[in-house]
N, C-alpha and C. Protein backbone atom coordinates (compact mmCIF):
# COMPACT_ATOMS: atom_id res chain seq x y z
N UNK A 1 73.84 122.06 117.67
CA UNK A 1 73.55 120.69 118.08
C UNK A 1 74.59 119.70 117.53
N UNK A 2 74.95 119.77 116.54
CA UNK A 2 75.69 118.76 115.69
C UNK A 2 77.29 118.89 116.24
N UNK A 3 77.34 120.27 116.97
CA UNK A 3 78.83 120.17 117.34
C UNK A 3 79.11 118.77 118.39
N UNK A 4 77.83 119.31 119.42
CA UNK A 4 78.21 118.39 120.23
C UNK A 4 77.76 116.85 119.83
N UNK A 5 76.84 116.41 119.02
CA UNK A 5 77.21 115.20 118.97
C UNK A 5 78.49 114.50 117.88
N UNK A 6 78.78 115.91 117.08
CA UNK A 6 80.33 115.61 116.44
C UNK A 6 81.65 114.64 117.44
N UNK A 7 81.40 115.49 118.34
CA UNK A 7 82.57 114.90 119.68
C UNK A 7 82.11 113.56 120.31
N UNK A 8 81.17 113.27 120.26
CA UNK A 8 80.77 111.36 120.47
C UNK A 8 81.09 110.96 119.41
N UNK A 9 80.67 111.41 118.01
CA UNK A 9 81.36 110.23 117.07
C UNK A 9 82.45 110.21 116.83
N UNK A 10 83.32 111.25 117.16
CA UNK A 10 84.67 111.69 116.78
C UNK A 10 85.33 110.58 117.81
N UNK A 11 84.99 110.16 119.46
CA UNK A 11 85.40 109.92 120.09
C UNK A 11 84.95 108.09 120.15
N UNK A 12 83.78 108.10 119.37
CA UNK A 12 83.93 106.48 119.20
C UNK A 12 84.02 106.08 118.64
N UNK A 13 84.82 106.70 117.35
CA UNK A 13 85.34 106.35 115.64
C UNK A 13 86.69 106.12 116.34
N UNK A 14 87.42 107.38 116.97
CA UNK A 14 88.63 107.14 117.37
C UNK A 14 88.93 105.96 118.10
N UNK A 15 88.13 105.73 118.97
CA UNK A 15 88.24 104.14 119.95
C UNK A 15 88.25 102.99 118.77
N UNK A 16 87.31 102.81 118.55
CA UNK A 16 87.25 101.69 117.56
C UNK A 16 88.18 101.37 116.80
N UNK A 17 88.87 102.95 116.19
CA UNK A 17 90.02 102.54 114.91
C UNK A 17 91.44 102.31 115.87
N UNK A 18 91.41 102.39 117.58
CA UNK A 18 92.72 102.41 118.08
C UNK A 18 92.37 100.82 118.24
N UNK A 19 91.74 100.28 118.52
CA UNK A 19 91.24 99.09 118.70
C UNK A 19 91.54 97.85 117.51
N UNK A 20 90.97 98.40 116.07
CA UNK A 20 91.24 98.44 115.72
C UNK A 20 92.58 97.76 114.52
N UNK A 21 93.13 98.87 114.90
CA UNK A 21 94.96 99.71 114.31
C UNK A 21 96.05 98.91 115.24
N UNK A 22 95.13 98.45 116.62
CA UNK A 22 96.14 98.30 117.43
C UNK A 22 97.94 97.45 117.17
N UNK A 23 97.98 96.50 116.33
CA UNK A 23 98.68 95.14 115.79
C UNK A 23 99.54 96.01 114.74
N UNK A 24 98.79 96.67 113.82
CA UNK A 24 99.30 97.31 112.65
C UNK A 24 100.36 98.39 113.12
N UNK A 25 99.50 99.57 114.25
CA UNK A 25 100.06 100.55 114.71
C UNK A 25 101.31 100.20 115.24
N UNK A 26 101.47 99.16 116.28
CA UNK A 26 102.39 98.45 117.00
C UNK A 26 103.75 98.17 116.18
N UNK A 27 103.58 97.67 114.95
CA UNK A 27 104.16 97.08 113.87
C UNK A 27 105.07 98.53 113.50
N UNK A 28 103.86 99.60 113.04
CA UNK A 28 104.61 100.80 112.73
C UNK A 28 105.91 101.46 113.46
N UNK A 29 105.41 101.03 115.10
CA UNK A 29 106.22 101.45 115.87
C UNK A 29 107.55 100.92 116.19
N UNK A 30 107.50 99.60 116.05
CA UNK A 30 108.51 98.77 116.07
C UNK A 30 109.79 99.23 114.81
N UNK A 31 109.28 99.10 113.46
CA UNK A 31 110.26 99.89 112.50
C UNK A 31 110.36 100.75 112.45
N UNK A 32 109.74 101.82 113.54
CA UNK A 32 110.71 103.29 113.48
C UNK A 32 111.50 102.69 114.34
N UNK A 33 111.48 102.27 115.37
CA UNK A 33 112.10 102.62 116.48
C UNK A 33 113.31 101.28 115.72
N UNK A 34 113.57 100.73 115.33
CA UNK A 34 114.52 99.60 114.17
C UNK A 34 115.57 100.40 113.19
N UNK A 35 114.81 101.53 112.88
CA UNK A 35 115.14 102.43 111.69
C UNK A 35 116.14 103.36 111.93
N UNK A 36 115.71 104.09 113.21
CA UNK A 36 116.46 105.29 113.68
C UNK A 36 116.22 105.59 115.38
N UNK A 37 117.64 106.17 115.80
CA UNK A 37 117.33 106.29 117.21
C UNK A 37 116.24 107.37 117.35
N UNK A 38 115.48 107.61 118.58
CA UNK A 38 115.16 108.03 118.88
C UNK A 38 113.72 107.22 119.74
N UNK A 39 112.69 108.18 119.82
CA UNK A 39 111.28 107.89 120.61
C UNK A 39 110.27 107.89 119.49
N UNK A 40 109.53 106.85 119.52
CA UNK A 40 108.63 106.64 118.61
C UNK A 40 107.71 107.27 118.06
N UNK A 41 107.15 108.28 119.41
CA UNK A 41 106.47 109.55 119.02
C UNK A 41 106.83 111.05 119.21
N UNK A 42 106.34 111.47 117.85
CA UNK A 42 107.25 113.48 117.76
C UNK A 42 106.14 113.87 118.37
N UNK A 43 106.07 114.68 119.13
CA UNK A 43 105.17 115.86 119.91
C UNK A 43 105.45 116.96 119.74
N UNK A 44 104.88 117.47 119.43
CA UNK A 44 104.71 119.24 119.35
C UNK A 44 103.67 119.81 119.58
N UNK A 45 103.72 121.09 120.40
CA UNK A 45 102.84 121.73 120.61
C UNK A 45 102.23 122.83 119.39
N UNK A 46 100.75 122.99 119.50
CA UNK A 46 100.43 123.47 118.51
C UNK A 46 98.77 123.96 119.04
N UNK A 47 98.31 124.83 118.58
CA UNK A 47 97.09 125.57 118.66
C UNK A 47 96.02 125.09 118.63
N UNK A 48 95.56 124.57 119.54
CA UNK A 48 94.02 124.29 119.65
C UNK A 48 92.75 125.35 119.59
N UNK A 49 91.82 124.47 120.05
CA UNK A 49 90.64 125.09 120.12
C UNK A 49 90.68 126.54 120.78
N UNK A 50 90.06 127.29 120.84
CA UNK A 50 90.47 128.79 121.35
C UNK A 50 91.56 129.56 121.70
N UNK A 51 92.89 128.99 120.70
CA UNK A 51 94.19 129.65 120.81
C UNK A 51 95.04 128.97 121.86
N UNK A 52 94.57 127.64 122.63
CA UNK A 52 94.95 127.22 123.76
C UNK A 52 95.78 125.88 122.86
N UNK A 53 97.17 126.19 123.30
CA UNK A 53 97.94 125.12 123.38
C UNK A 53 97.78 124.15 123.64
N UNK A 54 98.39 122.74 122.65
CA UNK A 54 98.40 121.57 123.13
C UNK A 54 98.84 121.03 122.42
N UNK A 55 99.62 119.46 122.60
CA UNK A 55 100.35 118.66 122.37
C UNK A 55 100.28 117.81 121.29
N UNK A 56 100.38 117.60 119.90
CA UNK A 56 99.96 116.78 119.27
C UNK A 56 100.67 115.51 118.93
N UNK A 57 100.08 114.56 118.61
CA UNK A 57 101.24 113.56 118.79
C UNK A 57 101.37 112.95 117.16
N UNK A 58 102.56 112.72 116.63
CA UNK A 58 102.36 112.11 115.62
C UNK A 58 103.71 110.74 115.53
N UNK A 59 104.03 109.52 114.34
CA UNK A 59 105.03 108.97 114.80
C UNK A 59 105.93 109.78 114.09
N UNK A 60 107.29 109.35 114.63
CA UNK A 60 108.29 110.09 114.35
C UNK A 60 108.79 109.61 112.64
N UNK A 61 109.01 110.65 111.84
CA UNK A 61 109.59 110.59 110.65
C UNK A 61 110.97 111.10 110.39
N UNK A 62 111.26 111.90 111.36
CA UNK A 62 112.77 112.67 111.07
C UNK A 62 113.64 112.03 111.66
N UNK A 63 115.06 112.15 111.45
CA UNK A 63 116.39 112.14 113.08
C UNK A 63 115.46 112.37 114.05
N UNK A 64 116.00 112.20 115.27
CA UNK A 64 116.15 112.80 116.40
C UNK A 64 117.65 114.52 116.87
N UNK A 65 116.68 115.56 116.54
CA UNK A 65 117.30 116.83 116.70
C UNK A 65 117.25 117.12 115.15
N UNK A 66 116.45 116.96 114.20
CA UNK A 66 116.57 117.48 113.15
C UNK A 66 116.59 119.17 112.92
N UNK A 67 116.16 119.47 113.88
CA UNK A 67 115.39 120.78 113.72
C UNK A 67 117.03 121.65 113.91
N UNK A 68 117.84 121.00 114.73
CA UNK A 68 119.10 121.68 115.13
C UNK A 68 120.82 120.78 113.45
N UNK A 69 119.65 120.38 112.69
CA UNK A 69 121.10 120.02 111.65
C UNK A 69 121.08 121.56 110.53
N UNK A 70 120.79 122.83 110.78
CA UNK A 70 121.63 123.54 110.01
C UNK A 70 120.06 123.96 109.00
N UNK A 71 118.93 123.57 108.98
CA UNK A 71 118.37 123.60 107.77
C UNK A 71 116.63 124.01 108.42
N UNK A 72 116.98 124.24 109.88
CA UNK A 72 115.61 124.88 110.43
C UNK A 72 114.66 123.82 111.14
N UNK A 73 113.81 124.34 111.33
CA UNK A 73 112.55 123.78 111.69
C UNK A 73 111.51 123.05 110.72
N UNK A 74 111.97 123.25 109.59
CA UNK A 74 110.90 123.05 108.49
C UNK A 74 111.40 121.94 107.30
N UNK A 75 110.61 120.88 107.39
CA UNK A 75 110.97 120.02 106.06
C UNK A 75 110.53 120.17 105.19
N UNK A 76 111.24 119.71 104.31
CA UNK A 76 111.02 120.27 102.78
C UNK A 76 111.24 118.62 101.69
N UNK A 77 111.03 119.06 100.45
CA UNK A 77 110.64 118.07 99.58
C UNK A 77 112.55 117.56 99.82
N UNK A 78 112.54 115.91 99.93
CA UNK A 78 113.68 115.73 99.47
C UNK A 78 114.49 115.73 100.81
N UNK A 79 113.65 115.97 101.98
CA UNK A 79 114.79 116.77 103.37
C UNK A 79 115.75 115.19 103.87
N UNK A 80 116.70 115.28 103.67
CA UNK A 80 117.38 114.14 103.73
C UNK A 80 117.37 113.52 105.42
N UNK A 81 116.46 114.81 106.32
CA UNK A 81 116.38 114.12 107.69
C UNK A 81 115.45 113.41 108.07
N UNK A 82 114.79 112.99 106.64
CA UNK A 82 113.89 112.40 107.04
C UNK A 82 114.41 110.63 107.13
N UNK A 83 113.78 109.65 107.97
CA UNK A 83 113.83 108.60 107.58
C UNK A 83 113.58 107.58 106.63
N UNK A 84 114.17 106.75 106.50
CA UNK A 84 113.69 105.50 105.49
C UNK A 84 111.90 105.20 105.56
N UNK A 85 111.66 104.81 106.81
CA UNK A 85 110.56 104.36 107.18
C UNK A 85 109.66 105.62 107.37
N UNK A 86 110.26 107.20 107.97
CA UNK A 86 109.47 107.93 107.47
C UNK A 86 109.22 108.45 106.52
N UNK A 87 109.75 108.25 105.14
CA UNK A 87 109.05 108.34 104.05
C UNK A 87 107.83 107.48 103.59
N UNK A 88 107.59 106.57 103.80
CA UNK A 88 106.89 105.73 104.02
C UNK A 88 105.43 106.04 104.58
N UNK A 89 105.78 106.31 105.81
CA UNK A 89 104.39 106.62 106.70
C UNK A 89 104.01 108.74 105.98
N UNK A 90 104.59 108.77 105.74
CA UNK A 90 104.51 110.28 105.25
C UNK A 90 104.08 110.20 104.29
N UNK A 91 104.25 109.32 103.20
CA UNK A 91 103.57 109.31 101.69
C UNK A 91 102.25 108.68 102.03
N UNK A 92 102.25 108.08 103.42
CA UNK A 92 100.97 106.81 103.20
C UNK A 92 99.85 108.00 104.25
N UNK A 93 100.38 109.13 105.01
CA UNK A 93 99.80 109.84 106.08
C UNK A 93 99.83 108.70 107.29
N UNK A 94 99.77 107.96 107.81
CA UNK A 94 100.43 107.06 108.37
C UNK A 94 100.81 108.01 109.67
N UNK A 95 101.74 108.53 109.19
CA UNK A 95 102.76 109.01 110.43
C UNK A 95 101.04 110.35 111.60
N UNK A 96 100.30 110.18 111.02
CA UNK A 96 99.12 111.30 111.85
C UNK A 96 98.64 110.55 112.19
N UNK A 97 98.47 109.03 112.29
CA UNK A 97 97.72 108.37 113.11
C UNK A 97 97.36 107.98 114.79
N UNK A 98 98.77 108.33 115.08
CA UNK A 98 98.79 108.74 116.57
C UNK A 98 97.54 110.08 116.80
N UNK A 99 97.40 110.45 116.07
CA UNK A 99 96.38 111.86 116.85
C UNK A 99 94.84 111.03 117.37
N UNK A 100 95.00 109.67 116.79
CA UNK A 100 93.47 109.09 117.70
C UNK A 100 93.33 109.67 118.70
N UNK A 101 94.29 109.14 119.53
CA UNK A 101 94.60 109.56 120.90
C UNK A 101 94.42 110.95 121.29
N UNK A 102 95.33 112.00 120.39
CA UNK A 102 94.74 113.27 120.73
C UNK A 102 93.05 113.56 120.75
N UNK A 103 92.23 112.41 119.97
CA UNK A 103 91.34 113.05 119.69
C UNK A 103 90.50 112.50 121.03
N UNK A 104 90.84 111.64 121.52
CA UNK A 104 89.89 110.78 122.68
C UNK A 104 90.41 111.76 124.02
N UNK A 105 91.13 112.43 124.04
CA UNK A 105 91.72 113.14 124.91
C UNK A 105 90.99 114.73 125.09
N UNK A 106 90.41 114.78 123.46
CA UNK A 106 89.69 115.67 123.37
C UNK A 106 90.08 117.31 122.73
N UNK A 107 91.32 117.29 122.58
CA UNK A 107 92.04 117.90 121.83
C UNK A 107 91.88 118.26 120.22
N UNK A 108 91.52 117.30 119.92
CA UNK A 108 91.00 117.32 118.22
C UNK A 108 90.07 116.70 118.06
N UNK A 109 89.62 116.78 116.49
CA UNK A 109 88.33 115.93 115.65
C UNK A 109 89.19 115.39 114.88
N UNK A 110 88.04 114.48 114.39
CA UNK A 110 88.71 113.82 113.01
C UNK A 110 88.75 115.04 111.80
N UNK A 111 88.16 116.19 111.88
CA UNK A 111 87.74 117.05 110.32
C UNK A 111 87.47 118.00 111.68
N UNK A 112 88.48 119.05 111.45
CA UNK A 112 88.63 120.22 111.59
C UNK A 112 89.54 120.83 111.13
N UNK A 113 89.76 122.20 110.93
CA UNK A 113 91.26 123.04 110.61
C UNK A 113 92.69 122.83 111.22
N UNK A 114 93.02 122.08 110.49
CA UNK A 114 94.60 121.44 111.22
C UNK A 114 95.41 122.62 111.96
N UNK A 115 95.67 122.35 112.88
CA UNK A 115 96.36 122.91 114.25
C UNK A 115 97.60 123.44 113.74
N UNK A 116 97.51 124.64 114.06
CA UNK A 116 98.55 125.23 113.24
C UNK A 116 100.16 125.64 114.38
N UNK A 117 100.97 125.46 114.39
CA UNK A 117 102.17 126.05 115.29
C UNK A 117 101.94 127.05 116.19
N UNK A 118 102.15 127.36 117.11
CA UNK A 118 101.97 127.82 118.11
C UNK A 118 103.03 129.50 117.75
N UNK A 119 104.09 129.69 116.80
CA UNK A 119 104.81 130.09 116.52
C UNK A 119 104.45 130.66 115.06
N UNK A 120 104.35 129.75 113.98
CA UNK A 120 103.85 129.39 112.85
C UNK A 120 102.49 129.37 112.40
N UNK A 121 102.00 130.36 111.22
CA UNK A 121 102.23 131.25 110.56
C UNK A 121 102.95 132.65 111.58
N UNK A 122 102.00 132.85 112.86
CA UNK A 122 102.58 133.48 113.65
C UNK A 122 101.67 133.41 114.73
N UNK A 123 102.21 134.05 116.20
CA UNK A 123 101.46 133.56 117.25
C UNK A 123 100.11 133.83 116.95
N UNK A 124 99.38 132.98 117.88
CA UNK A 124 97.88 133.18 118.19
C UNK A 124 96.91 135.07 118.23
N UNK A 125 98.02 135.45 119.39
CA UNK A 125 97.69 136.89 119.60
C UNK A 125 97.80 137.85 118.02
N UNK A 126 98.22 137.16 116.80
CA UNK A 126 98.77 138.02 116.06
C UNK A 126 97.57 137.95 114.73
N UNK A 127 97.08 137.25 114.76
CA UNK A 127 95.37 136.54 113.82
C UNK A 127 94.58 137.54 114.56
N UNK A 128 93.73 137.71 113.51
CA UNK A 128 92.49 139.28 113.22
C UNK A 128 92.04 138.99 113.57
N UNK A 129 90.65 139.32 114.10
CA UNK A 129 89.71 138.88 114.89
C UNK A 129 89.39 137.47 113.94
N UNK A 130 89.12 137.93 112.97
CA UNK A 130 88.28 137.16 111.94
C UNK A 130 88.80 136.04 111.68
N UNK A 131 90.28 135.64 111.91
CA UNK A 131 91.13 134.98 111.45
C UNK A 131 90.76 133.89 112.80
N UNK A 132 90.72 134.60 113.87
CA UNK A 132 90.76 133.63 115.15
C UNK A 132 89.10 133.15 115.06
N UNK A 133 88.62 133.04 114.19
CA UNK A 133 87.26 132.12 113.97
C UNK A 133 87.57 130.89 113.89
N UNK A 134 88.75 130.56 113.06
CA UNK A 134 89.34 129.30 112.75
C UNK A 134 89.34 128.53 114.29
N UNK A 135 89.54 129.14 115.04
CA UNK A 135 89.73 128.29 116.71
C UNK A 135 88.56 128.01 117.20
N UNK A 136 87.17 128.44 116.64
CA UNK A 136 86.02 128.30 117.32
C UNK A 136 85.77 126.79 117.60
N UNK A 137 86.31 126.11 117.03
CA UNK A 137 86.08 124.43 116.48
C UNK A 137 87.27 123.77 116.98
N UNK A 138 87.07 122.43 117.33
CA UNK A 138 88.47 121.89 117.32
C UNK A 138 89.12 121.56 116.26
N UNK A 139 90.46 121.78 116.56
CA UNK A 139 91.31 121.15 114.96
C UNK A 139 91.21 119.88 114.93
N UNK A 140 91.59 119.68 113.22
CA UNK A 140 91.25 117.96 113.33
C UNK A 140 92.28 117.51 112.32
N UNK A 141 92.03 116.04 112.41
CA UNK A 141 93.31 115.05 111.46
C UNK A 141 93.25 115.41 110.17
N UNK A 142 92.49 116.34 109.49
CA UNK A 142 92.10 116.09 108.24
C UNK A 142 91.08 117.87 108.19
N UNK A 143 90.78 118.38 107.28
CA UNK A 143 89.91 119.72 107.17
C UNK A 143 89.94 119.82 106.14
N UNK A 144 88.92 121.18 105.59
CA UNK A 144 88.42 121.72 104.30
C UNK A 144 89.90 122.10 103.74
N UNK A 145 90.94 122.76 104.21
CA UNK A 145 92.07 123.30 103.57
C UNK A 145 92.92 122.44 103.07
N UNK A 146 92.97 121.00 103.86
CA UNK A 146 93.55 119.67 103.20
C UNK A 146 93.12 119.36 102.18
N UNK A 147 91.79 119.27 102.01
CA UNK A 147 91.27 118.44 100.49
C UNK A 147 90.92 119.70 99.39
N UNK A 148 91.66 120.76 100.11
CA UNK A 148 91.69 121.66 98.95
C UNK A 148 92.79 122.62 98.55
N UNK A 149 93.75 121.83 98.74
CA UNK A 149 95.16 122.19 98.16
C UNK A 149 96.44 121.43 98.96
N UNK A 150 95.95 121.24 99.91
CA UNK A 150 96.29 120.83 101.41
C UNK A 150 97.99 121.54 101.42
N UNK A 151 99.20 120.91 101.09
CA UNK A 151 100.27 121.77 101.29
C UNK A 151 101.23 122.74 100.35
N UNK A 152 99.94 122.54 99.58
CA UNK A 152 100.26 123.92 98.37
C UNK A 152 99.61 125.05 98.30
N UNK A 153 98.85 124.97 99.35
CA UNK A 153 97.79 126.30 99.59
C UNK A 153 98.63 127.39 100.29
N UNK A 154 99.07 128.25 100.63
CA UNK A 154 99.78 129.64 101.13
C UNK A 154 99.38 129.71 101.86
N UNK A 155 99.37 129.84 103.47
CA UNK A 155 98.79 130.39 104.40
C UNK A 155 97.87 130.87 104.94
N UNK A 156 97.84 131.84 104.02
CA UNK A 156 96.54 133.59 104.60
C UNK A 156 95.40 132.82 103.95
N UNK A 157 95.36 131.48 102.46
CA UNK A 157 94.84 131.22 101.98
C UNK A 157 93.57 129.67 102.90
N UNK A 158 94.99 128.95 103.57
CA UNK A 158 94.18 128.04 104.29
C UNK A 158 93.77 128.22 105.45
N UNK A 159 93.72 129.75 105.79
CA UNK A 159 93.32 130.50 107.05
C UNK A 159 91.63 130.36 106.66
N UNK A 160 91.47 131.26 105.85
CA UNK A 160 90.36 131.47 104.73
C UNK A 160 89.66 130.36 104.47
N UNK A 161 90.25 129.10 104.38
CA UNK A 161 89.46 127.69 104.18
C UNK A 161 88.85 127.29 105.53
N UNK A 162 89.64 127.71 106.42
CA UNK A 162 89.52 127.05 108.33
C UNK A 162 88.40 128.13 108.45
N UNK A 163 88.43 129.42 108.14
CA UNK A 163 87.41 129.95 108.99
C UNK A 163 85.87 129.92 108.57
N UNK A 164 86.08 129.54 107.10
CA UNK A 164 85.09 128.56 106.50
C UNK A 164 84.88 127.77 107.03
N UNK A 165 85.49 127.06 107.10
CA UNK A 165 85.01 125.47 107.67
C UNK A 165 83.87 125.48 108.77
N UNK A 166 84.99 126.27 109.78
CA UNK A 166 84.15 126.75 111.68
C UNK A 166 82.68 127.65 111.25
N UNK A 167 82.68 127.93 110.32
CA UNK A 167 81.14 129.10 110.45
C UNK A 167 80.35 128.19 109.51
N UNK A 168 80.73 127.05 108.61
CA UNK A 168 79.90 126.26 107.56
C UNK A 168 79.72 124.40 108.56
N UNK A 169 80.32 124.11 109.14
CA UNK A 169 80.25 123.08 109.93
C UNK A 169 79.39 122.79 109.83
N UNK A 170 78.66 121.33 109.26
CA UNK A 170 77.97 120.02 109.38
C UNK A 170 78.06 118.79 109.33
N UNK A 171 77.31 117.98 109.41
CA UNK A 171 77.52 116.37 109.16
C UNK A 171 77.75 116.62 107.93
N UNK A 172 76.98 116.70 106.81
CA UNK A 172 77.00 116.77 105.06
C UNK A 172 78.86 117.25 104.53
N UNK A 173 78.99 118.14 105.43
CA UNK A 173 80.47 118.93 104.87
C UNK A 173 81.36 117.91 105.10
N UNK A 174 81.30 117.19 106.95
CA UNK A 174 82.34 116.48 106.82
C UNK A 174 82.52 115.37 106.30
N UNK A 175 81.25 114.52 105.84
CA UNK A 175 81.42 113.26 104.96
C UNK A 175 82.09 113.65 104.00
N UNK A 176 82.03 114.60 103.59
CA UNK A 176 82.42 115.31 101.98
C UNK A 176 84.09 115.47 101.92
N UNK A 177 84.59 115.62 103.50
CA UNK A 177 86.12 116.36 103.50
C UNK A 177 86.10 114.88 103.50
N UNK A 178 85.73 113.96 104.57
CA UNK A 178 86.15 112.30 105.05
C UNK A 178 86.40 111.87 103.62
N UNK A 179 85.69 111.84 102.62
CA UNK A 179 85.85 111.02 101.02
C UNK A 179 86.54 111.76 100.39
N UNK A 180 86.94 112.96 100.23
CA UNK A 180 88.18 113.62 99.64
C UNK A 180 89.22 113.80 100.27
N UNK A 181 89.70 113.08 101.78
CA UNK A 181 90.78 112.99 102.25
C UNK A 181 91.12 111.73 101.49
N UNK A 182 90.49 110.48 101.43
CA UNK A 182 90.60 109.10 101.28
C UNK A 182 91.29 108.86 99.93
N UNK A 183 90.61 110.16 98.94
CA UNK A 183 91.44 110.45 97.32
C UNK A 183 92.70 111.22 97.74
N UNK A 184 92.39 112.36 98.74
CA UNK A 184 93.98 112.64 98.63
C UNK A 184 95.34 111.84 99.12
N UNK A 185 94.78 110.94 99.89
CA UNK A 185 95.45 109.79 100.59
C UNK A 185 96.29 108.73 99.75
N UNK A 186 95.17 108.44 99.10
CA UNK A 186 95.18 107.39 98.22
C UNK A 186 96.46 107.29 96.76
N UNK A 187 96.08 108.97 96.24
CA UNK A 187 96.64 110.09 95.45
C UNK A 187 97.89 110.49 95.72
N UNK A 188 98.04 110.60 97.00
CA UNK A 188 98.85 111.08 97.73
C UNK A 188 99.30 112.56 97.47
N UNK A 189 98.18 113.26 96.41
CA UNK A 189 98.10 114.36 96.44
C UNK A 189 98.49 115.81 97.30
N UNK A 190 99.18 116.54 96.81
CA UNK A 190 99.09 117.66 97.33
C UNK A 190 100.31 118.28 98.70
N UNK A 191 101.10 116.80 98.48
CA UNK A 191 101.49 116.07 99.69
C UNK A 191 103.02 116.68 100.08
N UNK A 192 103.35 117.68 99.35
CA UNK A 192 104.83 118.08 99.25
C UNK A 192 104.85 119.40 99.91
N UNK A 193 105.63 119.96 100.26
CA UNK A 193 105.38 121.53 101.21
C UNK A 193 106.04 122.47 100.20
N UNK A 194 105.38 123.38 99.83
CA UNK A 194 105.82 124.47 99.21
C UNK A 194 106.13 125.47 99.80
N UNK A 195 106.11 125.70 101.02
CA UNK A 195 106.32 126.68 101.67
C UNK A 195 106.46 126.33 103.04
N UNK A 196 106.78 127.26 104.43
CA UNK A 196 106.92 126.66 105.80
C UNK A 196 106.07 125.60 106.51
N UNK A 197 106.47 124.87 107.01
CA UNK A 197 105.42 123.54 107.51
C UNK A 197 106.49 123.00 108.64
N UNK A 198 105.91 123.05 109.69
CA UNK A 198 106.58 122.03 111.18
C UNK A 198 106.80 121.27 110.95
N UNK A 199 108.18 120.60 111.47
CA UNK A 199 108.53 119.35 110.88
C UNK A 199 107.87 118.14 111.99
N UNK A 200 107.61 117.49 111.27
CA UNK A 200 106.70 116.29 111.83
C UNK A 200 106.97 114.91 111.36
């Protein structure tokens, strides 16, 4: 029961905060696009709900073609491709606020197992049965594996947190991730990549 009325509040939290954000968001957009060439929003595709692809949107923090300067796909602490202004929205999480939209679209929640690369850890087809539990749910801006290590956790480890999450799912859990995102936010905890992460 709670799934489905998860997706009404998910979808009129998201309205409200685009509503909102609108002035602020606008603002954001204006100093990337001031800062560095390119398009205001990075898209990448990435793993949804039942292994099914889709688009996520976030604002842009890197160059434009970072992925092709010599140093991969993956940013790292210190990655000098990042921008002025996306350091900024990256320390503040900021730069994930575009996913409202993914979420009114229906693509994500606010609190689910963050959408993992389509490529990265490795394809869809390549997760155990058990592992592909994590997809039962939609991914969301924020999950149990964020407020519990979020990019210092190893992989196989925040697999293990997601497929938790999808088989433990309630209202009670996600107030609980919602107020320990707000400390890790705040904290800015946890916030550095120790290991592979899409650059975003």
């Amino acid at each position: 029961m709670y799934k489905y009325l998860k997706r009404v509040i998910d979808f009129i939290i998201a309205l409200i905060l685009l509503i909102i954000l609108f002035i602020p968001l606008l603002v954001v957009a204006v100093l990337i696009k001031l800062d560095s060439k390119g398009p205001v929003i990075f898209k990448q595709k990435r793993l949804g709900k039942d292994g099914v692809p889709f688009e996520i949107w976030k604002f842009r923090s890197m160059c434009v073609g970072a992925e092709n300067q010599g140093t991969g796909v993956y940013s790292y602490k210190n990655d000098s491709r990042i921008t002025r202004v996306g350091k900024i929205i990256r320390a503040t999480s900021i730069d994930e606020l575009p996913q409202l939209v993914n979420i009114l679209k229906g693509d994500m929640a606010l609190i689910g197992p963050r959408p993992a690369l389509t490529y990265h850890p490795w394809p869809y087809e390549h997760y155990t049965e058990y592992q592909k539990h994590m997809f039962d749910v939609l991914p969301g801006v924020t999950g149990w594996a964020q407020v519990n290590g979020r990019k210092e956790v190893p992989w196989p480890e925040r697999i293990e947190l997601n497929v938790w999450y999808a088989q433990n799912m309630s209202f009670r859990l996600d107030i609980k991730i919602f107020f320990m995102t707000i400390f890790k936010v705040v904290t800015n905890a946890n916030n550095e990549n120790v290991g592979k992460t899409g650059l975003s």
